[in-house]
PDB file of N, CA and C in Angstrom:
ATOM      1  N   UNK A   1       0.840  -1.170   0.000  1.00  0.00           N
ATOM      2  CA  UNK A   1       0.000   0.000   0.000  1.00  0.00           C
ATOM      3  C   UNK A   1       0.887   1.235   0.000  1.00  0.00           C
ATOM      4  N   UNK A   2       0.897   2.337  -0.856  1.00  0.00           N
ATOM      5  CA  UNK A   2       1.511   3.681  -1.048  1.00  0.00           C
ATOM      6  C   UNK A   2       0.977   4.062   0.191  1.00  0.00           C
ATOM      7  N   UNK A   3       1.735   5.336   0.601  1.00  0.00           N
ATOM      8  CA  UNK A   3       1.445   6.306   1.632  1.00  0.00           C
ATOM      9  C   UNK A   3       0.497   7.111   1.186  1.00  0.00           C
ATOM     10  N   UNK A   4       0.325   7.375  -0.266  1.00  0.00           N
ATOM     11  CA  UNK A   4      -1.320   8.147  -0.530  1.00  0.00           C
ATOM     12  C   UNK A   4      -2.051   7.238  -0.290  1.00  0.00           C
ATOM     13  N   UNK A   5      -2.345   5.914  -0.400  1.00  0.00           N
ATOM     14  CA  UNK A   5      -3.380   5.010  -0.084  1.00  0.00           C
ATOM     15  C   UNK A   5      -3.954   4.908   1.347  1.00  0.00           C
ATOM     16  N   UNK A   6      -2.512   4.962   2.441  1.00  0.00           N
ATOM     17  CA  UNK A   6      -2.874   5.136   3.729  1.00  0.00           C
ATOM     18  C   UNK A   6      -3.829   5.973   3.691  1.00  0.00           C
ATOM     19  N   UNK A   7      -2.607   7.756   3.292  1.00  0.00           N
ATOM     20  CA  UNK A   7      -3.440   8.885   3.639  1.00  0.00           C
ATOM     21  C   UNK A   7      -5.079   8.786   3.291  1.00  0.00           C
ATOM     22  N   UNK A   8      -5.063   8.780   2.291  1.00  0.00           N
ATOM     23  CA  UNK A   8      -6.504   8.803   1.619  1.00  0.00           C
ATOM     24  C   UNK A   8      -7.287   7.206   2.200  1.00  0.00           C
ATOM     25  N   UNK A   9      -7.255   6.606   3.166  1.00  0.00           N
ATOM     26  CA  UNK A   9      -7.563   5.763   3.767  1.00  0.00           C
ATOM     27  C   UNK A   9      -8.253   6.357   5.200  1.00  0.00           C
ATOM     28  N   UNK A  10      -7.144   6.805   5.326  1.00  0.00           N
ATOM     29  CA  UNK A  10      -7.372   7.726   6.620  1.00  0.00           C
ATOM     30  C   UNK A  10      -8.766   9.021   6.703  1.00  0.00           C
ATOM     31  N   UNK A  11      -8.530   9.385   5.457  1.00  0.00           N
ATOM     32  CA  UNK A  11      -9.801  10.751   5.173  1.00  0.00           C
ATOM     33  C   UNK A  11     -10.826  10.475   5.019  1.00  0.00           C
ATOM     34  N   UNK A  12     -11.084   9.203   4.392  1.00  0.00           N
ATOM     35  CA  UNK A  12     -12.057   8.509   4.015  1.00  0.00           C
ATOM     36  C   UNK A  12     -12.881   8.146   5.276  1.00  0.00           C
ATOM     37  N   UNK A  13     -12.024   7.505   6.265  1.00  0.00           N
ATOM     38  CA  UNK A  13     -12.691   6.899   7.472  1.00  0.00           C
ATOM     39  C   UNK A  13     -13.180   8.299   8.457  1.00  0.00           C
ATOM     40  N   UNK A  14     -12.540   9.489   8.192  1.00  0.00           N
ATOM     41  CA  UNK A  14     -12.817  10.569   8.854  1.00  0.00           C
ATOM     42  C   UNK A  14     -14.007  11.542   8.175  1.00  0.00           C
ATOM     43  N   UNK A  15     -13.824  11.202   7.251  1.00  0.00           N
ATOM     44  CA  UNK A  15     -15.641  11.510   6.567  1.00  0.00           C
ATOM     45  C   UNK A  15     -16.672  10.737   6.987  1.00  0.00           C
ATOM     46  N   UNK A  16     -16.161   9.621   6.954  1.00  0.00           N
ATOM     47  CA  UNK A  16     -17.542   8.905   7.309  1.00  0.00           C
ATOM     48  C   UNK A  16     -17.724   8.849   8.798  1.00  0.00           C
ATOM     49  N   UNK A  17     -16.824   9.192   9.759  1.00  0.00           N
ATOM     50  CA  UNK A  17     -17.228   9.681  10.987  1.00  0.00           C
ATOM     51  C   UNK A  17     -16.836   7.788  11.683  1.00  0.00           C
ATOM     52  N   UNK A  18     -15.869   7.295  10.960  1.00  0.00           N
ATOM     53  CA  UNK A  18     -15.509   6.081  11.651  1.00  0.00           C
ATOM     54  C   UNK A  18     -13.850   6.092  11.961  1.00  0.00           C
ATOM     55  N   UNK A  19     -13.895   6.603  13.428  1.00  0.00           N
ATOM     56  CA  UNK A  19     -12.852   6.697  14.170  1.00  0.00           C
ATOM     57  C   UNK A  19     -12.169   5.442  14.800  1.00  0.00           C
ATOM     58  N   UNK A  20     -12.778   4.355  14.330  1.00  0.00           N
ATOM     59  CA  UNK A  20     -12.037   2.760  14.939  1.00  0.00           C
ATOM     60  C   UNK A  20     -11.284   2.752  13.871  1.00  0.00           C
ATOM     61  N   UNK A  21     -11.467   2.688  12.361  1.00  0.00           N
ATOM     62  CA  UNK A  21     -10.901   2.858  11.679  1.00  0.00           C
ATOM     63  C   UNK A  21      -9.630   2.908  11.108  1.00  0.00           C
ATOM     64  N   UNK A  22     -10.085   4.563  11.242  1.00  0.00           N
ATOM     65  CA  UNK A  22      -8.805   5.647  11.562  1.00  0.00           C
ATOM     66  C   UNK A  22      -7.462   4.715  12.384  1.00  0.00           C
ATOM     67  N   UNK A  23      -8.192   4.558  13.403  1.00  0.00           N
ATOM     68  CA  UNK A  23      -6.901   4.563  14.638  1.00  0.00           C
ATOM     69  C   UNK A  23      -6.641   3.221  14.419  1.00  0.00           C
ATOM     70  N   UNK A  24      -7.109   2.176  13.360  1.00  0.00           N
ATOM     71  CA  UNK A  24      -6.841   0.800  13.986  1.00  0.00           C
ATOM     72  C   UNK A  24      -4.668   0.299  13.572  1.00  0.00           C
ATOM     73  N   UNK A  25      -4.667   1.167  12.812  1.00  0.00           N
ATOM     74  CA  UNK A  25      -3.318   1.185  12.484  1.00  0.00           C
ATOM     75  C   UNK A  25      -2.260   1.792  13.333  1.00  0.00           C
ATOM     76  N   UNK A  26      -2.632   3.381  14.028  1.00  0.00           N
ATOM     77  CA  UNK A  26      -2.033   3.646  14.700  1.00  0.00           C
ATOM     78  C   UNK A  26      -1.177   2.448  16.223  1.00  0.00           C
ATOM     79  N   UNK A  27      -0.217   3.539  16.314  1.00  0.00           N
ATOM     80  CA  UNK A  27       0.867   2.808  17.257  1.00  0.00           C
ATOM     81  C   UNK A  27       1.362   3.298  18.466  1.00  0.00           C
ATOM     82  N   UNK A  28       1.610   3.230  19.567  1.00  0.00           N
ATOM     83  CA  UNK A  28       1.480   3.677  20.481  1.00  0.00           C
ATOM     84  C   UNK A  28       2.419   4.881  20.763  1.00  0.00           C
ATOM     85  N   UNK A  29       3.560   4.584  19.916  1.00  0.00           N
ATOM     86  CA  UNK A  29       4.833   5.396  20.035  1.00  0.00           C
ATOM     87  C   UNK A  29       4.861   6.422  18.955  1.00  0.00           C
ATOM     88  N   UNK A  30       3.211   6.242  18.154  1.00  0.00           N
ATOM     89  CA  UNK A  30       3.378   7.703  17.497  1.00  0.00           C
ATOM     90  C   UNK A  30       2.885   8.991  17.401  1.00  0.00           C
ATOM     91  N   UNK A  31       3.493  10.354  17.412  1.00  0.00           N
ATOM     92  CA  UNK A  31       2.898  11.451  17.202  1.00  0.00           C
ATOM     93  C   UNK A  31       1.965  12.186  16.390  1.00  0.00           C
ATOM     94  N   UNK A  32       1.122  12.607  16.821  1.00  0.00           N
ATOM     95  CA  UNK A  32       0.009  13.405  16.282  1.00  0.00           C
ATOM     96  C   UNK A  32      -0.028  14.970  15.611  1.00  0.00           C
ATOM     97  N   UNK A  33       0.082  15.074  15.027  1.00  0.00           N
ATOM     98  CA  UNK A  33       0.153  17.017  15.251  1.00  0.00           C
ATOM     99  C   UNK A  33      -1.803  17.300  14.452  1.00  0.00           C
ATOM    100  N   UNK A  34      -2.432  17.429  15.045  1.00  0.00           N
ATOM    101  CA  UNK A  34      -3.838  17.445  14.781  1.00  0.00           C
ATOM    102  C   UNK A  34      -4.616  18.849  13.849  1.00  0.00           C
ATOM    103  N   UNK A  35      -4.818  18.849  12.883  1.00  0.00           N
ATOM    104  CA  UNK A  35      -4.988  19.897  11.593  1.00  0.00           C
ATOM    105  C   UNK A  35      -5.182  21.167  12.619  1.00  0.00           C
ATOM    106  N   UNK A  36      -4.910  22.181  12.224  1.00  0.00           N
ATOM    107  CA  UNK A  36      -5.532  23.479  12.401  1.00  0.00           C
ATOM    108  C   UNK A  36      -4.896  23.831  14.421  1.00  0.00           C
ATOM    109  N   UNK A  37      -4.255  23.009  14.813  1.00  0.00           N
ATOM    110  CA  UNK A  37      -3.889  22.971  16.418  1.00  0.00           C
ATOM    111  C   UNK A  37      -2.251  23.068  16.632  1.00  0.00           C
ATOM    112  N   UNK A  38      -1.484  23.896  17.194  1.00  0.00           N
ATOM    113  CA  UNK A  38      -0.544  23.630  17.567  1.00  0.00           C
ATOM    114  C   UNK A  38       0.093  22.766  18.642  1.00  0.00           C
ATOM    115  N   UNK A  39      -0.555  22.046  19.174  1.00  0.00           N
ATOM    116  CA  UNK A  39      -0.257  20.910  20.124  1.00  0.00           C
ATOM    117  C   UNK A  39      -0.197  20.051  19.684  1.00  0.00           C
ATOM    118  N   UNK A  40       0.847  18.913  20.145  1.00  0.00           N
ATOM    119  CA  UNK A  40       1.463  17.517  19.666  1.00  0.00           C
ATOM    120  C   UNK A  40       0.703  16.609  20.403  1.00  0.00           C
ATOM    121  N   UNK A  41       0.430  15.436  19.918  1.00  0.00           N
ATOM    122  CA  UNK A  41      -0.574  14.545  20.736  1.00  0.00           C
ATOM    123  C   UNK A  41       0.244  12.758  20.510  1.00  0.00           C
ATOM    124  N   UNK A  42       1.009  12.871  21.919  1.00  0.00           N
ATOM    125  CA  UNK A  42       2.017  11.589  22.244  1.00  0.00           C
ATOM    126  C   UNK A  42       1.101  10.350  22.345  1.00  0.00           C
ATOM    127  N   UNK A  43       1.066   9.328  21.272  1.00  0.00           N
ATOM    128  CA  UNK A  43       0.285   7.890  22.072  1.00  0.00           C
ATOM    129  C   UNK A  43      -0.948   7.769  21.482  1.00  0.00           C
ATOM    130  N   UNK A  44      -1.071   6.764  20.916  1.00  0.00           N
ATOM    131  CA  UNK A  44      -2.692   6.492  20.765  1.00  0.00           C
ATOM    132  C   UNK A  44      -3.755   6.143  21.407  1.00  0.00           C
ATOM    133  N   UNK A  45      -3.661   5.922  22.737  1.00  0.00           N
ATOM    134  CA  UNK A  45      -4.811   6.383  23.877  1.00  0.00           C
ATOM    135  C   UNK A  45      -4.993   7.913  23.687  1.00  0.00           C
ATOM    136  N   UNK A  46      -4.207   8.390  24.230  1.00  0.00           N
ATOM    137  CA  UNK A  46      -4.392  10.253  23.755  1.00  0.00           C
ATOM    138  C   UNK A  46      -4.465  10.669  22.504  1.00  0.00           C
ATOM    139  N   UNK A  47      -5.044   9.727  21.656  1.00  0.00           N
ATOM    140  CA  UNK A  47      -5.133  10.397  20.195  1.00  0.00           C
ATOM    141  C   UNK A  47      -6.760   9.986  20.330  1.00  0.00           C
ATOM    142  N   UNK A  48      -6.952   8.929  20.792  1.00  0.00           N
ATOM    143  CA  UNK A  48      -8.391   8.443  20.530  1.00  0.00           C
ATOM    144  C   UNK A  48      -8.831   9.075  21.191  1.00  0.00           C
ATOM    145  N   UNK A  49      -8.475   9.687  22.651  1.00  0.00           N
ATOM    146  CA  UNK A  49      -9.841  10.456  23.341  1.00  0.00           C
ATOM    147  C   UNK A  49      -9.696  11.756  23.058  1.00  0.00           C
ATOM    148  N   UNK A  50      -9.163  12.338  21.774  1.00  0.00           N
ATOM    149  CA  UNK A  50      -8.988  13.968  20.994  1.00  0.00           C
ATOM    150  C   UNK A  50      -9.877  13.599  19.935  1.00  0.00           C
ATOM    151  N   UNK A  51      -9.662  12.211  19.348  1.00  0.00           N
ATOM    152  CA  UNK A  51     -10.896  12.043  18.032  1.00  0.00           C
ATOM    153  C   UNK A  51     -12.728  11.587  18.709  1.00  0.00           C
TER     154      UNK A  51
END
């Protein structure tokens, strides 16, 4: 899978408002930087309770 496939994997699941999705790939040790926010978001527990 290309990294546009991710990306556009990712947008897709965020349109349709399916956030299990989204996150089922994420990893615990990775960073967030969340559109339009200057705060960094460490961990995917703390990413899921921001989505």
């Amino acid at each position: 899978m290309t990294l546009t496939e991710i990306v556009q994997r990712g947008w897709d699941s965020v349109a349709a408002g399916d956030m299990d999705t989204l996150v089922a790939e994420y990893t615990e040790d990775m960073i967030f930087i969340m559109p339009g926010q200057t705060d960094l978001i460490e961990g995917i527990s703390k990413a899921k309770k921001k989505l």
